[in-house]
C-alpha atoms as a PDB file:
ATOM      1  CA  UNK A   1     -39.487   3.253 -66.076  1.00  0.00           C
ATOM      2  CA  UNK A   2     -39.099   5.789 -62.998  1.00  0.00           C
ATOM      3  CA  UNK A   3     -38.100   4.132 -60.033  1.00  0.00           C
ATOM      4  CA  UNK A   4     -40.806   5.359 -57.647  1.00  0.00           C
ATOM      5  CA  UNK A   5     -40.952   2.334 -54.894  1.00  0.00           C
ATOM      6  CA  UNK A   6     -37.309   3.732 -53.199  1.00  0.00           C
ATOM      7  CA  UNK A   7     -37.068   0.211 -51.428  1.00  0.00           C
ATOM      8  CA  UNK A   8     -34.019   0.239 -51.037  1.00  0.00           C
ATOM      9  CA  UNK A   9     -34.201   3.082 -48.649  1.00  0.00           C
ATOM     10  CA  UNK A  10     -36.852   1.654 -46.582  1.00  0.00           C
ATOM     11  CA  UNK A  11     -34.948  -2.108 -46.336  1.00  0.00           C
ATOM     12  CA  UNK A  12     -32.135  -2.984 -44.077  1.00  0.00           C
ATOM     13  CA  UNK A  13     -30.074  -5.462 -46.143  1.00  0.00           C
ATOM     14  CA  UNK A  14     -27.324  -5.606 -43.495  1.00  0.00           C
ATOM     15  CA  UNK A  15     -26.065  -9.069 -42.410  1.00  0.00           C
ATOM     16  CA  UNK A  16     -27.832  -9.877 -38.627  1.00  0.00           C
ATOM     17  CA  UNK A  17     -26.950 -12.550 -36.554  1.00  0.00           C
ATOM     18  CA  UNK A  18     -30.097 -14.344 -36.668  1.00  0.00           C
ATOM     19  CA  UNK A  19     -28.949 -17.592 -34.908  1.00  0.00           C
ATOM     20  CA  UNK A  20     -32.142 -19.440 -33.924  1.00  0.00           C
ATOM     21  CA  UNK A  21     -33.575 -18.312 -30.509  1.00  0.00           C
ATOM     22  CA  UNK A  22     -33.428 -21.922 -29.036  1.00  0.00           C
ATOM     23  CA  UNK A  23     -29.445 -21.964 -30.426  1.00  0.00           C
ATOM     24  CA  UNK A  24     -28.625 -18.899 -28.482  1.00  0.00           C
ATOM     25  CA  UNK A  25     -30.542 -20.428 -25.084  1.00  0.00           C
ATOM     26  CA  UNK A  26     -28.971 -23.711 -25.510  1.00  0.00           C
ATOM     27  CA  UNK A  27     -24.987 -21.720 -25.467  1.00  0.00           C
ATOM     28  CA  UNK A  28     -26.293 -20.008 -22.235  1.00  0.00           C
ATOM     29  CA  UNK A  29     -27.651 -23.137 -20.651  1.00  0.00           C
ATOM     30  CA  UNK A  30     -24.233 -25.397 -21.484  1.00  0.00           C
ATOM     31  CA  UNK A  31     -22.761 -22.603 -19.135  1.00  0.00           C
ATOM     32  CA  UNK A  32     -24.829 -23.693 -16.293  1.00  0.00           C
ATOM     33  CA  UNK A  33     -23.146 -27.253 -15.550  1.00  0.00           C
ATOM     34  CA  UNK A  34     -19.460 -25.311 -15.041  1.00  0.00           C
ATOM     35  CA  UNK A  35     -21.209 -22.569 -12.888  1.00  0.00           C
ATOM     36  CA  UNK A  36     -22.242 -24.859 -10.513  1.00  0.00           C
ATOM     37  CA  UNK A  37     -20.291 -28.324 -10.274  1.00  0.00           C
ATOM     38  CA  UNK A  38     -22.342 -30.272 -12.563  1.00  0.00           C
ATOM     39  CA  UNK A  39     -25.463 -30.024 -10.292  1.00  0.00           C
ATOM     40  CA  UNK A  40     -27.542 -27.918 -12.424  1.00  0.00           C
ATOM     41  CA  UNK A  41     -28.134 -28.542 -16.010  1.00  0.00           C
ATOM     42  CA  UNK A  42     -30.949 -26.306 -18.130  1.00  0.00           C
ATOM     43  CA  UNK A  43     -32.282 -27.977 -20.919  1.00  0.00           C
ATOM     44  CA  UNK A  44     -34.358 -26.727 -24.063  1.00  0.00           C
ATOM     45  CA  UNK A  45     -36.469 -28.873 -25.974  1.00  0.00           C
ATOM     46  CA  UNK A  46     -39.677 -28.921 -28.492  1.00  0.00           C
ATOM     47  CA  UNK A  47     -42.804 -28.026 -26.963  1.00  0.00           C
ATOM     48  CA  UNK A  48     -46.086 -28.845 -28.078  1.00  0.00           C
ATOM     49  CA  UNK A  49     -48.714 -27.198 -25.986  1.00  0.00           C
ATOM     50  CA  UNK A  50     -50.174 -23.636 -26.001  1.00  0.00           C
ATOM     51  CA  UNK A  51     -47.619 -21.684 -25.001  1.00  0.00           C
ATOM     52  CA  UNK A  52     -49.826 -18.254 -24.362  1.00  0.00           C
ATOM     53  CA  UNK A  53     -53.104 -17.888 -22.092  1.00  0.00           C
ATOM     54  CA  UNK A  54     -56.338 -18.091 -23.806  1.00  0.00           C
ATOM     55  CA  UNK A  55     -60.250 -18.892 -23.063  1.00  0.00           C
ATOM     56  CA  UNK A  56     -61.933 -21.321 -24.114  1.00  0.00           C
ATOM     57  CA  UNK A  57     -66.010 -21.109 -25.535  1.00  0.00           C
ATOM     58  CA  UNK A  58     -68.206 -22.647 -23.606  1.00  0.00           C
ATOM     59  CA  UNK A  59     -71.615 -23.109 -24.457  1.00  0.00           C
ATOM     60  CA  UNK A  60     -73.214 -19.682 -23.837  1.00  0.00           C
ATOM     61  CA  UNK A  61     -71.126 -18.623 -26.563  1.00  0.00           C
ATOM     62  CA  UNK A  62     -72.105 -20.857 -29.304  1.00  0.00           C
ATOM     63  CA  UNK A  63     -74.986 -18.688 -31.687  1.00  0.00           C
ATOM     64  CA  UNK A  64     -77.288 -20.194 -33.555  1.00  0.00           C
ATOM     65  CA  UNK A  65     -77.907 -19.227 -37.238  1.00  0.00           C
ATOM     66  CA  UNK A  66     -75.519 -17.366 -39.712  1.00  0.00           C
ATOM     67  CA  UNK A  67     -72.068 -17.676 -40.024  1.00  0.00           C
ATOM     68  CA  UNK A  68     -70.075 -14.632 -40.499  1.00  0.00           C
ATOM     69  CA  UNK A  69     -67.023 -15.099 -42.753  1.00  0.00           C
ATOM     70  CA  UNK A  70     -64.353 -12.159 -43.436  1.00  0.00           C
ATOM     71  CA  UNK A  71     -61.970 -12.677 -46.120  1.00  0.00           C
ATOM     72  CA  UNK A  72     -59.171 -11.141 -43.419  1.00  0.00           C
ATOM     73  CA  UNK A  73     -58.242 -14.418 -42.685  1.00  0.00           C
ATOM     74  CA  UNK A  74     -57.533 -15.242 -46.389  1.00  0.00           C
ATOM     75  CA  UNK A  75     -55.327 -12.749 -46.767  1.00  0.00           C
ATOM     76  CA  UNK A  76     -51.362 -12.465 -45.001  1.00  0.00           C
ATOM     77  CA  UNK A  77     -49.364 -14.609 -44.027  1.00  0.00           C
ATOM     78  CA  UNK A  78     -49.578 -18.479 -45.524  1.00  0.00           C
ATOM     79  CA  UNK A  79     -47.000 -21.176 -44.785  1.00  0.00           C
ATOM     80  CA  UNK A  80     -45.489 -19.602 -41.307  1.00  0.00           C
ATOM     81  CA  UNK A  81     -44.007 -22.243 -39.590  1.00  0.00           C
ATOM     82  CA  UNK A  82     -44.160 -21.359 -35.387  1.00  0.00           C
ATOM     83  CA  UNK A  83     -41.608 -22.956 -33.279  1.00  0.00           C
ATOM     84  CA  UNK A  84     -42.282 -23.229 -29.380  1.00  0.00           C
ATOM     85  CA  UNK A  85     -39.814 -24.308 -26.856  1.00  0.00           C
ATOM     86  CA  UNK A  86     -40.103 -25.105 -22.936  1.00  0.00           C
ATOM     87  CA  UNK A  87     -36.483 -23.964 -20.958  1.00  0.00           C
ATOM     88  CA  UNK A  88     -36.271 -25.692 -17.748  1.00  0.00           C
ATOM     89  CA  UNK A  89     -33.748 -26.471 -14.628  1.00  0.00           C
ATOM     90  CA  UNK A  90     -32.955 -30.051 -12.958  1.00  0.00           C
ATOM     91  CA  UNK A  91     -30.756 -31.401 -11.117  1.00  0.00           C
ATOM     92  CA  UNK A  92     -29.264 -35.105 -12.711  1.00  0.00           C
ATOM     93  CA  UNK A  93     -29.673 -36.624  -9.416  1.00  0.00           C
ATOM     94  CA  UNK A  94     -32.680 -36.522  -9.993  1.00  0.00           C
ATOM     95  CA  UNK A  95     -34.245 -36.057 -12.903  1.00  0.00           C
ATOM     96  CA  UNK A  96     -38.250 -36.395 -11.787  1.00  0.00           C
ATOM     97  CA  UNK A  97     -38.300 -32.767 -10.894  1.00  0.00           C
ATOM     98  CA  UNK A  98     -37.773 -30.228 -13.651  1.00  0.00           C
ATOM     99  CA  UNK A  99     -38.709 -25.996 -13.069  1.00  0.00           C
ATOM    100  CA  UNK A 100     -39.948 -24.584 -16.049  1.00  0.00           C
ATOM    101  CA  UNK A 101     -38.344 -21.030 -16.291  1.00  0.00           C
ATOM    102  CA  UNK A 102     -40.159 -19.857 -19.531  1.00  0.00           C
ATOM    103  CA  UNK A 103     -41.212 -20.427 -23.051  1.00  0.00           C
ATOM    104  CA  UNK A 104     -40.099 -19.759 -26.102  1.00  0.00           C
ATOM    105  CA  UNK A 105     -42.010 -18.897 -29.602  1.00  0.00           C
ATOM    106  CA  UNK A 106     -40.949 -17.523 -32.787  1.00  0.00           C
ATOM    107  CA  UNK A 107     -41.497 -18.045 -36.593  1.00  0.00           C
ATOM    108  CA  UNK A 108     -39.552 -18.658 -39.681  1.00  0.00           C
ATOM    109  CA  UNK A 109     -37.974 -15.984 -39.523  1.00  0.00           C
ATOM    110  CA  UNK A 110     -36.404 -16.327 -35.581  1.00  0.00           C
ATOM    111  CA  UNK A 111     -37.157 -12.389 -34.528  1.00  0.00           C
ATOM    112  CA  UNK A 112     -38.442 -11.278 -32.840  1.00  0.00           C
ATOM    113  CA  UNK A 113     -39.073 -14.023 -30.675  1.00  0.00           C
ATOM    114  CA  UNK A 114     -41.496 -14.432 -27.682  1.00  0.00           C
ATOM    115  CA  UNK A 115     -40.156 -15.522 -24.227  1.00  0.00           C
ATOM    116  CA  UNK A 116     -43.419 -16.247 -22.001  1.00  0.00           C
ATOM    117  CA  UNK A 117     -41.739 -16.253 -18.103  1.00  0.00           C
ATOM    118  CA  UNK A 118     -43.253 -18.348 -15.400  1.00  0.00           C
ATOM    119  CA  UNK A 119     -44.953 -15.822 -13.201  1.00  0.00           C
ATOM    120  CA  UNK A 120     -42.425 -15.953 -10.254  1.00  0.00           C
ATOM    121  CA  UNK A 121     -39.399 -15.227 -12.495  1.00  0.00           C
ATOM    122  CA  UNK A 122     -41.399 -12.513 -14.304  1.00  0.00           C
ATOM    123  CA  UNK A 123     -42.387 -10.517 -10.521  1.00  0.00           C
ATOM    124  CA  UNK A 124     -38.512 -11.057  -9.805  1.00  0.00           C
ATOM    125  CA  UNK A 125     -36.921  -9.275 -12.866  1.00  0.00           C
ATOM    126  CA  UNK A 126     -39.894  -6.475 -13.163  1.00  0.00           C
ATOM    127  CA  UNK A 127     -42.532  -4.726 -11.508  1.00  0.00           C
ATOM    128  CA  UNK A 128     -44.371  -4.270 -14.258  1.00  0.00           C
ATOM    129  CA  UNK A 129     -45.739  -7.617 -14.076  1.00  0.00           C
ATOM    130  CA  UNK A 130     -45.545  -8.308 -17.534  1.00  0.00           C
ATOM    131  CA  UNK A 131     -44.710 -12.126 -18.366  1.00  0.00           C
ATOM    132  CA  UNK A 132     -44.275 -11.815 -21.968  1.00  0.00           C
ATOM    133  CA  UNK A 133     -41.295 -10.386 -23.870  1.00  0.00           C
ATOM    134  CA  UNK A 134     -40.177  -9.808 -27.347  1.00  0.00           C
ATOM    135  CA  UNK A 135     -36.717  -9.623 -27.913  1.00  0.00           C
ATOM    136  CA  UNK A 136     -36.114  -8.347 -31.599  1.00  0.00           C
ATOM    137  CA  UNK A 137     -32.309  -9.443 -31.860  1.00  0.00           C
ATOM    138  CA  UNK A 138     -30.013 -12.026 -30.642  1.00  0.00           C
ATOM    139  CA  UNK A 139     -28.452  -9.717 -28.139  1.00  0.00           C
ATOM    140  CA  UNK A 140     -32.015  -8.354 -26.538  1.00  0.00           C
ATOM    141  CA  UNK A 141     -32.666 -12.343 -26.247  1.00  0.00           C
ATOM    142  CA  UNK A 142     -29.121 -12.756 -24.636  1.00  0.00           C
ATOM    143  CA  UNK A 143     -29.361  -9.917 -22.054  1.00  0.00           C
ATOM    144  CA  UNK A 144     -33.055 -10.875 -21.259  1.00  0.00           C
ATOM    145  CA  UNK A 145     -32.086 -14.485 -20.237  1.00  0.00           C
ATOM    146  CA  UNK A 146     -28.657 -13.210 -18.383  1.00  0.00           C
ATOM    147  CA  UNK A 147     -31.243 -11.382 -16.095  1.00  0.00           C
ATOM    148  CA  UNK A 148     -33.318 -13.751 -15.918  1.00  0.00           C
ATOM    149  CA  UNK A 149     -30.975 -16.854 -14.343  1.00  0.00           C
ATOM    150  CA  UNK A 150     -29.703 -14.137 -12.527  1.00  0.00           C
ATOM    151  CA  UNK A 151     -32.859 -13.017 -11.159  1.00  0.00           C
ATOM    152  CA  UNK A 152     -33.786 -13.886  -7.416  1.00  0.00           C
ATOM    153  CA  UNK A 153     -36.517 -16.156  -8.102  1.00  0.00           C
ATOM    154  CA  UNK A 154     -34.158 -18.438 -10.509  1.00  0.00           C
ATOM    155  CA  UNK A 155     -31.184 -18.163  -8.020  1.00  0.00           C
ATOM    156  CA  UNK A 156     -33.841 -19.562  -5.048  1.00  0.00           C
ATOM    157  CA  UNK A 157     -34.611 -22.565  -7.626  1.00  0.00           C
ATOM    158  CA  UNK A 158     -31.042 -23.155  -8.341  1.00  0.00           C
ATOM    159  CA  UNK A 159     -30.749 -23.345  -4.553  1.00  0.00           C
ATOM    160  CA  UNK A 160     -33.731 -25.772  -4.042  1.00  0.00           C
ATOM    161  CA  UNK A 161     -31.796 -27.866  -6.798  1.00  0.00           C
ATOM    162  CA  UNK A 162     -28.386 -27.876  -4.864  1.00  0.00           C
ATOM    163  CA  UNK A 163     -30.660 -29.136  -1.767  1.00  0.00           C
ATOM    164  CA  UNK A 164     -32.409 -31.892  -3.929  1.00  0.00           C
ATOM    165  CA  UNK A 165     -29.262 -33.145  -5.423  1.00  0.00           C
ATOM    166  CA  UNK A 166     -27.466 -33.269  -1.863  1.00  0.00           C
ATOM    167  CA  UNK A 167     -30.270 -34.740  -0.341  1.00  0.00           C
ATOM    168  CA  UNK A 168     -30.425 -37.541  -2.976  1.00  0.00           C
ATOM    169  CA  UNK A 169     -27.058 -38.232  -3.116  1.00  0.00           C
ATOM    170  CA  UNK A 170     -27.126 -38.690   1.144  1.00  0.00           C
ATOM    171  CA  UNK A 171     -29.923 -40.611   0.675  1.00  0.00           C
ATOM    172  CA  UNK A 172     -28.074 -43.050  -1.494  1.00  0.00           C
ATOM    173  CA  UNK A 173     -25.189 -42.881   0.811  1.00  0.00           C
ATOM    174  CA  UNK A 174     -26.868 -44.504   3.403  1.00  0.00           C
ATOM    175  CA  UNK A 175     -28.717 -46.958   1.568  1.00  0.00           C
ATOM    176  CA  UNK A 176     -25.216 -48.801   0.685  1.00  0.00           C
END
């Protein structure tokens, strides 16, 4: 048989670092408590609600009578698994108040993976206004959250945190 597909020129069977997205946050957040004394820590963990803006239907939007059904959403992708992530800053003095930087979603196959910024950080590391990037490798992910805990809005949280955790710990001081 010919070999007429020529797949082999279209694939990329090179070995990528495809360390899960939540993996490569979690190094860069373990950085955080050495940065600054042990007063910040960032923490990444399972998240359960939407993690993108939608609508919801209301009533108005309900028809009455047929039901249209396209076979589109037979077809594609079956048995993707989607993992979604909240990062967030605190302060272990005390741990009530949390600042949720962004979110994270990707599938099976870790890339590209979605980072969904909180609104703030997003107007402080673009004027685009976009909230929403896709990083295709590990080191788009890694140089997207470098500017973002660099970022001014992130820095002013960190700040707020230092102030909170100094303000507790005085506040304990002269209870004893």
């Amino acid at each position: 048989m010919e070999k007429n597909l020529n797949l082999s020129e279209k694939l990329n069977f090179a070995v990528t670092d495809l360390t899960a997205p939540d993996r490569v946050i979690e190094e860069i957040l373990s950085e955080l408590p050495k940065e600054t004394n042990g007063i910040i820590l960032g923490k990444i963990e399972a998240y359960n609600g939407p993690v993108f803006s939608y609508t919801t239907l209301g009533f108005p939007e309900l028809a009455l009578g047929g039901k249209k059904v396209d076979i589109q959403n037979k077809l594609g992708e079956i048995g993707q698994e989607e993992y979604k992530y909240e990062c967030f800053l605190y302060t272990p003095e005390y741990d009530k108040y949390k600042y949720r930087v962004f979110f994270v979603n990707y599938s099976i196959s870790n890339y590209p993976v979605d980072i969904i910024l909180e609104e703030s950080v997003a107007e402080s590391i673009s004027d685009s206004g976009a909230y929403v990037y896709k990083c295709g490798t590990r080191e788009e992910l890694e140089s997207l959250i470098f500017r973002i805990f660099s970022s001014k809005r992130v820095i002013s949280v960190m700040q707020n945190l230092i102030w909170i955790n100094q303000a507790k710990k005085s506040a304990k001081n002269m209870q004893v």
